[in-house]
C-alpha atoms as a PDB file:
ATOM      1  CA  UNK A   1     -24.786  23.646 -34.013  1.00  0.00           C
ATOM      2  CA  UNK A   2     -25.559  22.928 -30.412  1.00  0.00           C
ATOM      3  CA  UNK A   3     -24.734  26.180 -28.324  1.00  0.00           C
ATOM      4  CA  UNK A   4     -21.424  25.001 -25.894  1.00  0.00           C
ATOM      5  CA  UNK A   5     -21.863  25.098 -21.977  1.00  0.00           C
ATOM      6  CA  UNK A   6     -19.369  27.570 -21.588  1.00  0.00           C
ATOM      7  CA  UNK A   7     -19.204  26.659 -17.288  1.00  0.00           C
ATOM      8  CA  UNK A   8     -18.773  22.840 -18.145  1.00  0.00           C
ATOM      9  CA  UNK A   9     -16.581  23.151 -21.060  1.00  0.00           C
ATOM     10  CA  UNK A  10     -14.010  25.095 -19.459  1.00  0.00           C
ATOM     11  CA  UNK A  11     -14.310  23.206 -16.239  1.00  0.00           C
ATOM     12  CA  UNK A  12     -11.637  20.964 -17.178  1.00  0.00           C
ATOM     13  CA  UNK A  13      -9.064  23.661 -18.408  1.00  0.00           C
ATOM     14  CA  UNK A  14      -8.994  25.075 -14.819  1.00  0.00           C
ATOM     15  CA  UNK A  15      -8.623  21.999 -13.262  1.00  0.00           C
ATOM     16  CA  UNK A  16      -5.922  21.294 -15.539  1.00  0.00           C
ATOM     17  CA  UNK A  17      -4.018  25.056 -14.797  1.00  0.00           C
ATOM     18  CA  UNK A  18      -4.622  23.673 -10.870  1.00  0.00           C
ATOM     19  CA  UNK A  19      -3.023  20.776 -11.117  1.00  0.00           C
ATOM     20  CA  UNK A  20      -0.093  22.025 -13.524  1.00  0.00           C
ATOM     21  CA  UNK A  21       0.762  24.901 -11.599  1.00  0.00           C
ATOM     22  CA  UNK A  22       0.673  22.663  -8.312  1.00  0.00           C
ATOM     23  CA  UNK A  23       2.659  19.806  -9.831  1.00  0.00           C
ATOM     24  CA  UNK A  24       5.332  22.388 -11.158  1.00  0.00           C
ATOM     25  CA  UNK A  25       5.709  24.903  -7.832  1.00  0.00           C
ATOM     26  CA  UNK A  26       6.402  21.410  -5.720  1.00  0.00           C
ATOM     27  CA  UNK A  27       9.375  20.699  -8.448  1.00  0.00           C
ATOM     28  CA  UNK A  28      10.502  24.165  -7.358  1.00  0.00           C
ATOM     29  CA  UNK A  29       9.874  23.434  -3.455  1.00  0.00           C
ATOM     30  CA  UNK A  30      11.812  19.578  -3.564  1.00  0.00           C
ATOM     31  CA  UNK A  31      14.719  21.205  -5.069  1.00  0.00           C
ATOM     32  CA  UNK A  32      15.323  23.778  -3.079  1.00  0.00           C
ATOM     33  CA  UNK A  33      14.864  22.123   0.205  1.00  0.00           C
ATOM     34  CA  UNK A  34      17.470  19.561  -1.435  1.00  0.00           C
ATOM     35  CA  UNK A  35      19.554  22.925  -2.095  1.00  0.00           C
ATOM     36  CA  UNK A  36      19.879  22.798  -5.523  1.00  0.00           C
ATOM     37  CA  UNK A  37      18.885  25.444  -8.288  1.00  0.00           C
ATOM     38  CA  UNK A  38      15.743  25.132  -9.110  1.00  0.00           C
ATOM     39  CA  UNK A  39      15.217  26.270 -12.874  1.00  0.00           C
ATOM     40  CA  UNK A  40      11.391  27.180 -12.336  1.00  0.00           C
ATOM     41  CA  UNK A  41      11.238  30.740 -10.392  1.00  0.00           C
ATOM     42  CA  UNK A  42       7.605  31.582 -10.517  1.00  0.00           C
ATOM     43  CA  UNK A  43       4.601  29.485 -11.860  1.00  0.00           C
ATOM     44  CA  UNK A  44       1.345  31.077 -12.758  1.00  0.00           C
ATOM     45  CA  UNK A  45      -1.484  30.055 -15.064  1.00  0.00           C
ATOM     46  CA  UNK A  46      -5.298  31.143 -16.750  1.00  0.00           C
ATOM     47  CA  UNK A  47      -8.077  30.426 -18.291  1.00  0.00           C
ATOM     48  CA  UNK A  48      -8.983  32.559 -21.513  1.00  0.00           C
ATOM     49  CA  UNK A  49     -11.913  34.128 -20.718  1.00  0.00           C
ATOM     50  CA  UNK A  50     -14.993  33.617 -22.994  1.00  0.00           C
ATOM     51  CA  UNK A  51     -14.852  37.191 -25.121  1.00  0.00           C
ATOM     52  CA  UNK A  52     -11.118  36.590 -25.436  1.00  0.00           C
ATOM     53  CA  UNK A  53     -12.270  32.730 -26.502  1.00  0.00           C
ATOM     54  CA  UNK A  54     -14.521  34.643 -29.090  1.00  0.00           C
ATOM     55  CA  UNK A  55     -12.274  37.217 -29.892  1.00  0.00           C
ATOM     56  CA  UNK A  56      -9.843  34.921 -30.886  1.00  0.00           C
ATOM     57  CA  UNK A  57     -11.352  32.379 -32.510  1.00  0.00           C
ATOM     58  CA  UNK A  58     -13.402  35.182 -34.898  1.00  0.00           C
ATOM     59  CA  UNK A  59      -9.981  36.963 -35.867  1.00  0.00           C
ATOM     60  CA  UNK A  60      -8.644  33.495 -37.140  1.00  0.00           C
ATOM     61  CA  UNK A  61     -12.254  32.533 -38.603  1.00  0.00           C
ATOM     62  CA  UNK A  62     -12.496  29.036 -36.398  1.00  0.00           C
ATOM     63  CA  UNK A  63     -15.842  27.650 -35.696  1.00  0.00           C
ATOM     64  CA  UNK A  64     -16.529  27.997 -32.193  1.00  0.00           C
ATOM     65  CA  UNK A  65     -17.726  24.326 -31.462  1.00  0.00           C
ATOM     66  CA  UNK A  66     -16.073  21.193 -28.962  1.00  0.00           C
ATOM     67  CA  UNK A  67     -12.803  21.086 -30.780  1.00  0.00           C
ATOM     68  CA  UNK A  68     -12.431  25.112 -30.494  1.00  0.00           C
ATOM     69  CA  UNK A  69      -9.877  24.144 -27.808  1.00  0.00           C
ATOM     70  CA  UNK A  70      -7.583  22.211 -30.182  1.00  0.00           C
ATOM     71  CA  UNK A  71      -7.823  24.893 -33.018  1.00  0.00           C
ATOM     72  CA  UNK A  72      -6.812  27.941 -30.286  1.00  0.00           C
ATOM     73  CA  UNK A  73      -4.541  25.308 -27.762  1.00  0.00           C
ATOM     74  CA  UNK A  74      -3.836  28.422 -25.660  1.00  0.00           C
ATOM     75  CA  UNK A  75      -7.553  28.465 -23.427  1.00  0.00           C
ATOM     76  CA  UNK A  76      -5.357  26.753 -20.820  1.00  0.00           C
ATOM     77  CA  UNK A  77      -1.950  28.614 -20.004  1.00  0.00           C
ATOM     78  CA  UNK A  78       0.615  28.517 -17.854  1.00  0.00           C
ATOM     79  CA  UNK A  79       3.581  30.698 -17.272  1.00  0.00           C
ATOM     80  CA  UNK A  80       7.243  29.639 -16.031  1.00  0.00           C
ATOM     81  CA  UNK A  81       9.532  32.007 -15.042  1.00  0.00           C
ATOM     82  CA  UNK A  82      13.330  31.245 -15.032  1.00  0.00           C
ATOM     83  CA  UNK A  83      16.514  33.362 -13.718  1.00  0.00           C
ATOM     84  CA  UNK A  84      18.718  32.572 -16.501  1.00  0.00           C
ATOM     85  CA  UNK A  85      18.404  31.726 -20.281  1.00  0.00           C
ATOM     86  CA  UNK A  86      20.133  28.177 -19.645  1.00  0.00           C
ATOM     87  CA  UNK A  87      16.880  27.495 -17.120  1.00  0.00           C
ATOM     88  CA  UNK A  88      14.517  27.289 -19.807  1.00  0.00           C
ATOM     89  CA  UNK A  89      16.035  24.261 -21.783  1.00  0.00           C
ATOM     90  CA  UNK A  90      16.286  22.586 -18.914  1.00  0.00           C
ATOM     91  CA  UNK A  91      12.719  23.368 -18.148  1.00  0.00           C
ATOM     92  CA  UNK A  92      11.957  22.138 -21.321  1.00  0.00           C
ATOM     93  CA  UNK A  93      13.221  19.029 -20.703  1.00  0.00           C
ATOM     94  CA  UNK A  94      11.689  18.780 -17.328  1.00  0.00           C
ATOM     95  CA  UNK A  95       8.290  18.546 -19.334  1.00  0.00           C
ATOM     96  CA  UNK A  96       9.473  16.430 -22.150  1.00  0.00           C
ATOM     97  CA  UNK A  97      10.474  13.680 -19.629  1.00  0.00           C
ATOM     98  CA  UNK A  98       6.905  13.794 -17.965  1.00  0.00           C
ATOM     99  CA  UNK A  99       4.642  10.760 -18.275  1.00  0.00           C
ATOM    100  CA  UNK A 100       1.154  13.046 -18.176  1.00  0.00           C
ATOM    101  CA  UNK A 101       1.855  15.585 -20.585  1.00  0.00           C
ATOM    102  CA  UNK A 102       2.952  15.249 -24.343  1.00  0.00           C
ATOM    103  CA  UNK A 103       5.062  17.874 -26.030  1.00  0.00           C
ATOM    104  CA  UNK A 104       2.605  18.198 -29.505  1.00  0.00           C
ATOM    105  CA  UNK A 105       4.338  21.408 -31.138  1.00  0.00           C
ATOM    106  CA  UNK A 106       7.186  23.224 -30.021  1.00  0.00           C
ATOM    107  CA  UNK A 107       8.298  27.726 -30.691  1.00  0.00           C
ATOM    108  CA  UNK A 108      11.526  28.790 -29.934  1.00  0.00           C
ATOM    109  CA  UNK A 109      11.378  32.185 -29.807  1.00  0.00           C
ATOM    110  CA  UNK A 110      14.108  32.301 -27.630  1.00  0.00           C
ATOM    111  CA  UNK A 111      17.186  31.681 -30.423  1.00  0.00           C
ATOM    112  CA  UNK A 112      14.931  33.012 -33.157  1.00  0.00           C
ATOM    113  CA  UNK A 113      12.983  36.630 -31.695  1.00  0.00           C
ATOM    114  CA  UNK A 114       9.601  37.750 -33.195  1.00  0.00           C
ATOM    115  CA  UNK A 115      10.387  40.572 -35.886  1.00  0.00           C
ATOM    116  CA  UNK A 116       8.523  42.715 -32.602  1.00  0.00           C
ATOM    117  CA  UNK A 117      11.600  41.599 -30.054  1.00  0.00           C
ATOM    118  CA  UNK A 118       9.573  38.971 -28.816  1.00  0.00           C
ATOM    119  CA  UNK A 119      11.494  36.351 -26.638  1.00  0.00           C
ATOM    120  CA  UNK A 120       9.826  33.148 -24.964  1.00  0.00           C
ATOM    121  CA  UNK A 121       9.799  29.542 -25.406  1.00  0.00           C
ATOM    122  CA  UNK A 122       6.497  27.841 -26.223  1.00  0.00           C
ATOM    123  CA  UNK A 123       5.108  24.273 -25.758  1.00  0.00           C
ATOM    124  CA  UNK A 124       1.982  23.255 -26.713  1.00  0.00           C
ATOM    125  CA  UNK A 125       1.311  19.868 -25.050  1.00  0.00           C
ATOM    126  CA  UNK A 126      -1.633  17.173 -24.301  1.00  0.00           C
ATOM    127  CA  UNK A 127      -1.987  17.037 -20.416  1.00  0.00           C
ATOM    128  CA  UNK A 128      -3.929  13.994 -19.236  1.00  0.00           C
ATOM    129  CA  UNK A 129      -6.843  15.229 -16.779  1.00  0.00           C
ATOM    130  CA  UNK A 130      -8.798  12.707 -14.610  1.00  0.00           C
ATOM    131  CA  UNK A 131     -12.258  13.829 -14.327  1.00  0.00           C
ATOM    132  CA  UNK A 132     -15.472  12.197 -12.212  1.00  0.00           C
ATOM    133  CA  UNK A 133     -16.313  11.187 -15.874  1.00  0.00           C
ATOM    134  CA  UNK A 134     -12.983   9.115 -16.411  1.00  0.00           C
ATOM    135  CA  UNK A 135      -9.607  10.155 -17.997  1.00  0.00           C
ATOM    136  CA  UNK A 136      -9.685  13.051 -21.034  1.00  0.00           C
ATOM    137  CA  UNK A 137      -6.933  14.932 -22.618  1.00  0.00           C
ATOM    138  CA  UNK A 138      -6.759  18.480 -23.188  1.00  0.00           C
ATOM    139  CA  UNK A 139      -4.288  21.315 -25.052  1.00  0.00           C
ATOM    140  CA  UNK A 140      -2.169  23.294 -22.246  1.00  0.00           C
ATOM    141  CA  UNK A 141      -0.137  25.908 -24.120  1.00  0.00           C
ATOM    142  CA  UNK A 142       3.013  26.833 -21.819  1.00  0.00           C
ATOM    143  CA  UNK A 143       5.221  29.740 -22.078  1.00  0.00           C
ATOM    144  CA  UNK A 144       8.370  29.674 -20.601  1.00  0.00           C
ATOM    145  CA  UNK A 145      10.383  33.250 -20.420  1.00  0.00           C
ATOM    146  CA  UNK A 146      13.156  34.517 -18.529  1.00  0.00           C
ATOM    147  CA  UNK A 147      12.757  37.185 -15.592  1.00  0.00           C
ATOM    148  CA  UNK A 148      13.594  40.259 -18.378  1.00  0.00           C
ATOM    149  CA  UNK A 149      11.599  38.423 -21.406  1.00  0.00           C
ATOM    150  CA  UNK A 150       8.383  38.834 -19.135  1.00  0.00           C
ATOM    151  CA  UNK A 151       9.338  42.492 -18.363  1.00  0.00           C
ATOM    152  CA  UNK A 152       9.327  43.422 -21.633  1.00  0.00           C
ATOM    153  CA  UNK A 153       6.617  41.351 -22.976  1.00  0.00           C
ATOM    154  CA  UNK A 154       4.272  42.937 -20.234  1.00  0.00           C
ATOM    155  CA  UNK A 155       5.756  46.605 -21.051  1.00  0.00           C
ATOM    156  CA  UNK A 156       4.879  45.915 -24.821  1.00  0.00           C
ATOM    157  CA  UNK A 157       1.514  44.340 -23.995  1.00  0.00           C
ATOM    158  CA  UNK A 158       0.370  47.434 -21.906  1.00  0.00           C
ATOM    159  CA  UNK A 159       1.542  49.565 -24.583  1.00  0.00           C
ATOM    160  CA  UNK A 160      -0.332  46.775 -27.343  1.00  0.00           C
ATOM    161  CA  UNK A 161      -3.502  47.987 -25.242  1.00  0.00           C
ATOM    162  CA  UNK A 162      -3.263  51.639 -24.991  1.00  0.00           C
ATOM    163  CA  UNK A 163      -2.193  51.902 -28.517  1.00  0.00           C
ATOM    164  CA  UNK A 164      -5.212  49.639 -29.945  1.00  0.00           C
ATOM    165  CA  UNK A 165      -2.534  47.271 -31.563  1.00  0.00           C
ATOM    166  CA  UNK A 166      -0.865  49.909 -33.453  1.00  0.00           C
ATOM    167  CA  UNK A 167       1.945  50.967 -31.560  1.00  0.00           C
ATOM    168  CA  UNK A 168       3.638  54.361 -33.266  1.00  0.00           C
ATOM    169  CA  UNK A 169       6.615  53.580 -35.143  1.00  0.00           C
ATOM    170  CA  UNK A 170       8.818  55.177 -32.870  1.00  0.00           C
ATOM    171  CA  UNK A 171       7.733  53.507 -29.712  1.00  0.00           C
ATOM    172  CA  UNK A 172       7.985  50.302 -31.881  1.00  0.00           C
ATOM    173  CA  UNK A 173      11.526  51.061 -32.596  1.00  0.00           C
ATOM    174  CA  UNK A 174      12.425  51.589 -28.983  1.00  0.00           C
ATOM    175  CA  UNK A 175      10.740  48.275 -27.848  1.00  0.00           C
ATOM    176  CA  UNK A 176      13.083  46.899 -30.612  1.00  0.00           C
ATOM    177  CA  UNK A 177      16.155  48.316 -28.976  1.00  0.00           C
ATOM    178  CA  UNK A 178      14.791  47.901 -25.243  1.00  0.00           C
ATOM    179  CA  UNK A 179      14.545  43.995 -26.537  1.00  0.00           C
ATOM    180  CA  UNK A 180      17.838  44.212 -28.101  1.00  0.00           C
ATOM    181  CA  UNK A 181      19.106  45.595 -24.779  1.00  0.00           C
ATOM    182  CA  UNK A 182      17.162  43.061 -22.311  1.00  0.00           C
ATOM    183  CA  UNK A 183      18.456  39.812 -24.592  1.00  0.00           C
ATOM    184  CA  UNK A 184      22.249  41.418 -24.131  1.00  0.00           C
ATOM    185  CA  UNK A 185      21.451  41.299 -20.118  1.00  0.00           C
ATOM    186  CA  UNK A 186      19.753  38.066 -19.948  1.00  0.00           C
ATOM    187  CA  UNK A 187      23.291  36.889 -21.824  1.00  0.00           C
ATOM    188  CA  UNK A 188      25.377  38.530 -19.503  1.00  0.00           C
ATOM    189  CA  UNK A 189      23.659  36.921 -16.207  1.00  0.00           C
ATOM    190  CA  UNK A 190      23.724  33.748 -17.957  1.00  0.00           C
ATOM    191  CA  UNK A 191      27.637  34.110 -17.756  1.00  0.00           C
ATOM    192  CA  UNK A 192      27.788  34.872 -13.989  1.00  0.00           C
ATOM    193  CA  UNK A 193      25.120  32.796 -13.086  1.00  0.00           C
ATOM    194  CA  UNK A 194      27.490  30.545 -10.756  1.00  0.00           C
ATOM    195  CA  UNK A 195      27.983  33.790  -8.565  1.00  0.00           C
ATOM    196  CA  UNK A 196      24.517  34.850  -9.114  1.00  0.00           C
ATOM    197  CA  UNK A 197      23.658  31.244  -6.948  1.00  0.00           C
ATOM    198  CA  UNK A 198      26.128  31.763  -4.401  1.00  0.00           C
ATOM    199  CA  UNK A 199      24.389  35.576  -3.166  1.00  0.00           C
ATOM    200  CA  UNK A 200      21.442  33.788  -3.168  1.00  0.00           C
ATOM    201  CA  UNK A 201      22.249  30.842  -0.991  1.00  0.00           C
ATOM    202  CA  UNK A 202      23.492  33.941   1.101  1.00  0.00           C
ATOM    203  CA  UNK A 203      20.132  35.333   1.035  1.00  0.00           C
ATOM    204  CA  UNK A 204      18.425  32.469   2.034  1.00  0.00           C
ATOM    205  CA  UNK A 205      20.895  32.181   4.707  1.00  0.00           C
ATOM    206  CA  UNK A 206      19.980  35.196   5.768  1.00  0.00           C
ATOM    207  CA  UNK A 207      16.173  34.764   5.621  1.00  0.00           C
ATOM    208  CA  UNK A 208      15.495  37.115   2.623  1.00  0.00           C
ATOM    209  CA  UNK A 209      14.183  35.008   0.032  1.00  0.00           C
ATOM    210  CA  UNK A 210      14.387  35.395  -3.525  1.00  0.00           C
ATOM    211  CA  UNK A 211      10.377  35.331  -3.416  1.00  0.00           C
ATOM    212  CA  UNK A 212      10.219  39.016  -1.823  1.00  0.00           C
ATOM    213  CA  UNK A 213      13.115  40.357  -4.142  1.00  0.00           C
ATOM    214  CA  UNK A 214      11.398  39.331  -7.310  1.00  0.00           C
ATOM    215  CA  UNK A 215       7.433  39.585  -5.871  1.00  0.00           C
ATOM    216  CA  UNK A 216       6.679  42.910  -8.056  1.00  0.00           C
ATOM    217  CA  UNK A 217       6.895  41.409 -11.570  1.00  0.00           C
ATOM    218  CA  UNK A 218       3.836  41.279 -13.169  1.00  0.00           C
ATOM    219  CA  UNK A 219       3.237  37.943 -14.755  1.00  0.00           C
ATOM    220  CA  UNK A 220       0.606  38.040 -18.110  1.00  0.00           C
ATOM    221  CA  UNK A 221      -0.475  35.178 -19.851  1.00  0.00           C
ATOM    222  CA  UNK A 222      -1.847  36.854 -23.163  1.00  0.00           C
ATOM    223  CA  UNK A 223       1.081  39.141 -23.326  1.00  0.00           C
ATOM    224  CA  UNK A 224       1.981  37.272 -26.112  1.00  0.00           C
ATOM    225  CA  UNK A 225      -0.641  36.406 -29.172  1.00  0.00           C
ATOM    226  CA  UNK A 226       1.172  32.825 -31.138  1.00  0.00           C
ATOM    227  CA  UNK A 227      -1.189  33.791 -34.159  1.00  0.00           C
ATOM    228  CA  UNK A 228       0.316  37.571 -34.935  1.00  0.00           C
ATOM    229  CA  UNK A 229       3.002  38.713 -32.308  1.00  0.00           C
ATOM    230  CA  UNK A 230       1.218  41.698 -31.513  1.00  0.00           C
ATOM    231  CA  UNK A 231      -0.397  40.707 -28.696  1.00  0.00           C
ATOM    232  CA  UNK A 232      -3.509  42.892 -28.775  1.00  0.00           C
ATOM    233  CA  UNK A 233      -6.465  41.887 -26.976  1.00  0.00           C
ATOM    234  CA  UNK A 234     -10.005  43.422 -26.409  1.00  0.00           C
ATOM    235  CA  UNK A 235     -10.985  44.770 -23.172  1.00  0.00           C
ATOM    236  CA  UNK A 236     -13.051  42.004 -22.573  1.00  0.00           C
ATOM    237  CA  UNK A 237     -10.580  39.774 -23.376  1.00  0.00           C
ATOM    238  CA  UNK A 238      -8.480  41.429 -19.641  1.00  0.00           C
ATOM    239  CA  UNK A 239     -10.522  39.565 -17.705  1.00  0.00           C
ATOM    240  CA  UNK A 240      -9.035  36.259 -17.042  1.00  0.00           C
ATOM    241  CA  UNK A 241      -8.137  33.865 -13.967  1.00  0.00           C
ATOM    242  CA  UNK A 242      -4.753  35.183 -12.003  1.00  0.00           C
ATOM    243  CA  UNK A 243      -2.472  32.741  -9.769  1.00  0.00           C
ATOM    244  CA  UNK A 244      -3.008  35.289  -6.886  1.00  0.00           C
ATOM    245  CA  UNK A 245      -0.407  33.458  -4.169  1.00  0.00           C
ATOM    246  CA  UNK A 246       2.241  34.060  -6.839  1.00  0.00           C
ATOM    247  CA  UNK A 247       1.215  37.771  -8.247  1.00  0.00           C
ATOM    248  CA  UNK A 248       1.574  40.777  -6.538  1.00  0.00           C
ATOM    249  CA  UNK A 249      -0.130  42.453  -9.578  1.00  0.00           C
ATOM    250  CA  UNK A 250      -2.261  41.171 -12.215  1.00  0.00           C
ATOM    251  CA  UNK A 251      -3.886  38.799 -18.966  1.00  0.00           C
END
């Protein structure tokens, strides 16, 4: 088996996360200079890095070869972040309607939580990519979470890492209930979101954008692991691209 070019093969992937997160943050921009609600809050994006690649791929026994990309379909991520639980549907459809990107597999753990608490929506889609050796298509996997579904996907990631994967019981329990408690917010903001809109047009008015409010939430891309929920990860497996204009902290 020929050894993979690990610079070129993932050349394309961060091209791809470029693009995306560009192409996404100027649906953001056009609506709210048109002064409508934009659905997409914050955009940010990675590139697994090679020992997570490994890591990954030896836990689920792939073969790490050229298609190692379609068996994982997460070395390419991107993160939306909504306000409100009715955002992400319609970011959903945002993506379904676009002509360079092909929903291929779909998660909603949104309506149906991960036995851990787990909330997000995935997509995992075929992005065209125009390269200086002609078109290809590659697997983006995009997560799409409300502002309190990234909280506490980051709280039980950090806790994921200092635990080794095996969080005690009664932590466990207590992420349960914190999840519990978050989804029971997320539902209540969802019913005053039409208020919610209106402070925030008053913000703006005032020159205190939303961006400075909000700026502290840490954004993780491996937070989440599709194949077992836990989301553990190895400490090689931390180091990984950030979208640095969008993250005041740093999968």
């Amino acid at each position: 088996m020929q050894k993979l070019d690990w610079e070129l093969y993932l050349l394309p992937f961060e091209q791809a996360v470029e693009e995306i997160k560009v192409k996404l943050k100027n649906i953001r921009n056009e609506l709210r200079k048109r002064k409508e609600h934009s659905p997409i809050e914050f955009v940010t994006g990675r590139v697994k890095s090679i020992p997570s690649i490994y890591n990954k791929a030896n836990r689920l026994q792939f073969q790490i070869d050229e298609n190692i990309c379609w068996e994982l379909r997460d070395i390419a991520g991107i993160r939306i972040i909504c306000q409100f639980i009715d955002d992400i549907p319609a970011v959903v459809e945002m993506i379904r309607h676009r002509s360079d990107m092909r929903i291929y597999l779909e998660k909603d753990y949104v309506s149906r939580p991960k036995e851990s608490g787990y909330r997000g929506y995935h997509l995992a889609v075929e992005y065209e990519l125009m390269t200086a050796r002609g078109q290809v298509v590659i697997p983006v996997e995009i997560q799409i979470r409300t502002l309190n579904m990234n909280f506490w996907a980051t709280i039980e990631h950090s806790l994921n890492y200092k635990y080794e994967g095996i969080i005690p019981s009664a932590i466990r329990q207590r992420l349960i209930e914190a999840a519990k408690a978050s989804s029971k917010l997320d539902s209540e903001m969802n019913n005053i979101r039409e208020e919610i809109k209106e402070a925030q047009v008053e913000f703006t008015a005032k020159e205190v954008p939303m961006e400075s409010l909000l700026s502290l939430v840490e954004l993780d891309l491996d937070v989440d692991d599709e194949e077992t929920g836990e989301g553990m990860k190895t400490k090689e497996g931390k180091k990984r691209l950030h979208d640095d204009d969008e993250l005041a902290a740093g999968s």
